[in-house]
C-alpha atoms as a PDB file:
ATOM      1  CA  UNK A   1     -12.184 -17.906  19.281  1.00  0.00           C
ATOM      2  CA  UNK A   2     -11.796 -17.671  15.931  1.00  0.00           C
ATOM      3  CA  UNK A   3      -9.629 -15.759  13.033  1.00  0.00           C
ATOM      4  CA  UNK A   4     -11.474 -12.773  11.770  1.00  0.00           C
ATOM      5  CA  UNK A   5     -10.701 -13.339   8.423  1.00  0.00           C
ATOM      6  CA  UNK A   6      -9.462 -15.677   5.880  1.00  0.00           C
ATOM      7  CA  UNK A   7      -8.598 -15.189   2.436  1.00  0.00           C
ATOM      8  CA  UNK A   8      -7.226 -17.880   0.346  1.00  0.00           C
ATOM      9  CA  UNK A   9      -5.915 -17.247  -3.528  1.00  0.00           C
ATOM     10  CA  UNK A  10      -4.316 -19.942  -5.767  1.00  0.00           C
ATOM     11  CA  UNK A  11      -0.667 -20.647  -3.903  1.00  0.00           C
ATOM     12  CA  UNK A  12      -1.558 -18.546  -0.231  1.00  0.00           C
ATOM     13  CA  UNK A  13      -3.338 -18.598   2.746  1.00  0.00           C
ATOM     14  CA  UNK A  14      -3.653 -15.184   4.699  1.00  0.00           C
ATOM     15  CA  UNK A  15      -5.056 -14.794   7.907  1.00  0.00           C
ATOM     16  CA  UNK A  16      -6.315 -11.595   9.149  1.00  0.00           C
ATOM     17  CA  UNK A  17      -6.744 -10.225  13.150  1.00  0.00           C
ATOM     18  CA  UNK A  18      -9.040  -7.158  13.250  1.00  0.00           C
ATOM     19  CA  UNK A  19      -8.517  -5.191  16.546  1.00  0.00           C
ATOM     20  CA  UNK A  20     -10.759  -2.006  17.134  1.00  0.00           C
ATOM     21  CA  UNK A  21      -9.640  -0.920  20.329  1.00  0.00           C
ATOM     22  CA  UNK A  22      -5.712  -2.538  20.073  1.00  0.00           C
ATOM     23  CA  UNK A  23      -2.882  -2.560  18.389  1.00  0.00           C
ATOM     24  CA  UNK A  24      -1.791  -4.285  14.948  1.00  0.00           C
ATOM     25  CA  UNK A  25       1.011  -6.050  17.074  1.00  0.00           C
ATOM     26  CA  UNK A  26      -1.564  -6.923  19.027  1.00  0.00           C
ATOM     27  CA  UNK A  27      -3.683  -8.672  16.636  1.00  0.00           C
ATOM     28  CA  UNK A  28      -0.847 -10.504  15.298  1.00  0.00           C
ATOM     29  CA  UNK A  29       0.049 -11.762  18.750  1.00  0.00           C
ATOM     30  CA  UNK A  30      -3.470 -13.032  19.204  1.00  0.00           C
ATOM     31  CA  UNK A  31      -2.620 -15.226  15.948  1.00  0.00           C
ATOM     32  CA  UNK A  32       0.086 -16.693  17.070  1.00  0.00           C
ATOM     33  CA  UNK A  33      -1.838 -17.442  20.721  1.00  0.00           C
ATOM     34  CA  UNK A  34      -4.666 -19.005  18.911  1.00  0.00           C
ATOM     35  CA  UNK A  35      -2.497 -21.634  16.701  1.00  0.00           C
ATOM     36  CA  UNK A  36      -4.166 -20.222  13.822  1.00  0.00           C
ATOM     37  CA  UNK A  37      -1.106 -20.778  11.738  1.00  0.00           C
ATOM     38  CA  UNK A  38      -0.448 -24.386  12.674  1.00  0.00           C
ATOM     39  CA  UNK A  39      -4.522 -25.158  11.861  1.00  0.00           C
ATOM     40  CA  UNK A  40      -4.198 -23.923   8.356  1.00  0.00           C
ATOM     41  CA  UNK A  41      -1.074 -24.951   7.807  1.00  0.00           C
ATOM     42  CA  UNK A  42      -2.850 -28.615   7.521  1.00  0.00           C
ATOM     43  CA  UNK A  43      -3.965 -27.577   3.711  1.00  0.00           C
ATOM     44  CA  UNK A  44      -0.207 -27.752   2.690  1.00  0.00           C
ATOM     45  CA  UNK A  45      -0.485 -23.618   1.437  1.00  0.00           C
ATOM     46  CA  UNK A  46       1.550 -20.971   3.374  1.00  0.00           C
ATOM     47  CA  UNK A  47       0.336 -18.861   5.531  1.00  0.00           C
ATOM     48  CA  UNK A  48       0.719 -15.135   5.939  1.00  0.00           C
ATOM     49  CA  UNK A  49      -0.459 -13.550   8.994  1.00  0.00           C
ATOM     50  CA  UNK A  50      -1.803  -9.906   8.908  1.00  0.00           C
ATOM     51  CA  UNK A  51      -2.516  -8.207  12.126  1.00  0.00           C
ATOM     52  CA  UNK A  52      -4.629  -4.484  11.383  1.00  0.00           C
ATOM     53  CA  UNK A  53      -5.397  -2.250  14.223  1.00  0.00           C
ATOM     54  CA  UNK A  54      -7.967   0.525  13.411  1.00  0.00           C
ATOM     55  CA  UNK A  55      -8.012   4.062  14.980  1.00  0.00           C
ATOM     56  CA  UNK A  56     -11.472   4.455  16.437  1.00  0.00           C
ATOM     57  CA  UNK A  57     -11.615   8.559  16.931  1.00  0.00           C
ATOM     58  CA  UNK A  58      -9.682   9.349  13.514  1.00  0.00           C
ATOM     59  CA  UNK A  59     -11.860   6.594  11.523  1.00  0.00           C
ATOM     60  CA  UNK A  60      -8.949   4.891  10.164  1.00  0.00           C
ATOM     61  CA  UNK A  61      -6.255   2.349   9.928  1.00  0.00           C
ATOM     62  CA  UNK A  62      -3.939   3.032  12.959  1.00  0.00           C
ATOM     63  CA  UNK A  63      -1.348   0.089  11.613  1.00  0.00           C
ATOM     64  CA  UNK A  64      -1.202  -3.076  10.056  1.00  0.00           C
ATOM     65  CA  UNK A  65       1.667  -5.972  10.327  1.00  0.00           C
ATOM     66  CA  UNK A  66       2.640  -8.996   8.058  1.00  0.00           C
ATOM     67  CA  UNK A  67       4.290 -11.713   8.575  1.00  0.00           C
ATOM     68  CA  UNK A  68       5.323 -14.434   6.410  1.00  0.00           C
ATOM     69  CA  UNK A  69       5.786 -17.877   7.977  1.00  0.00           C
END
């Protein structure tokens, strides 16, 4: 597996979990399952970790959830 989507800027390293048919808690779970943190915690930035669900009938963003670690 790996993260959906990275996004570094000068001091911070998010990474994002995309789920289409799940929830944004859900997503952010699968972060933590994954180790992503502890893998890009080895460039010495911290990390933020953004799970985003998406509503599939409405077309939409059904939730999103950061956390700062």
């Amino acid at each position: 597996g790996r993260i959906d989507m990275v996004l570094q800027t000068g001091g911070v390293i998010y990474l994002f979990e995309l789920k289409l048919k799940g929830s944004a808690a859900e997503a952010l779970a699968q972060i933590d399952l994954k180790n992503y943190p502890e893998r890009f915690a080895l460039g010495g930035l911290p990390v933020v970790k953004v799970g985003v669900g998406f509503d599939m009938e409405r077309h939409t963003l059904a939730g999103w959830v950061v956390e700062r670690g």
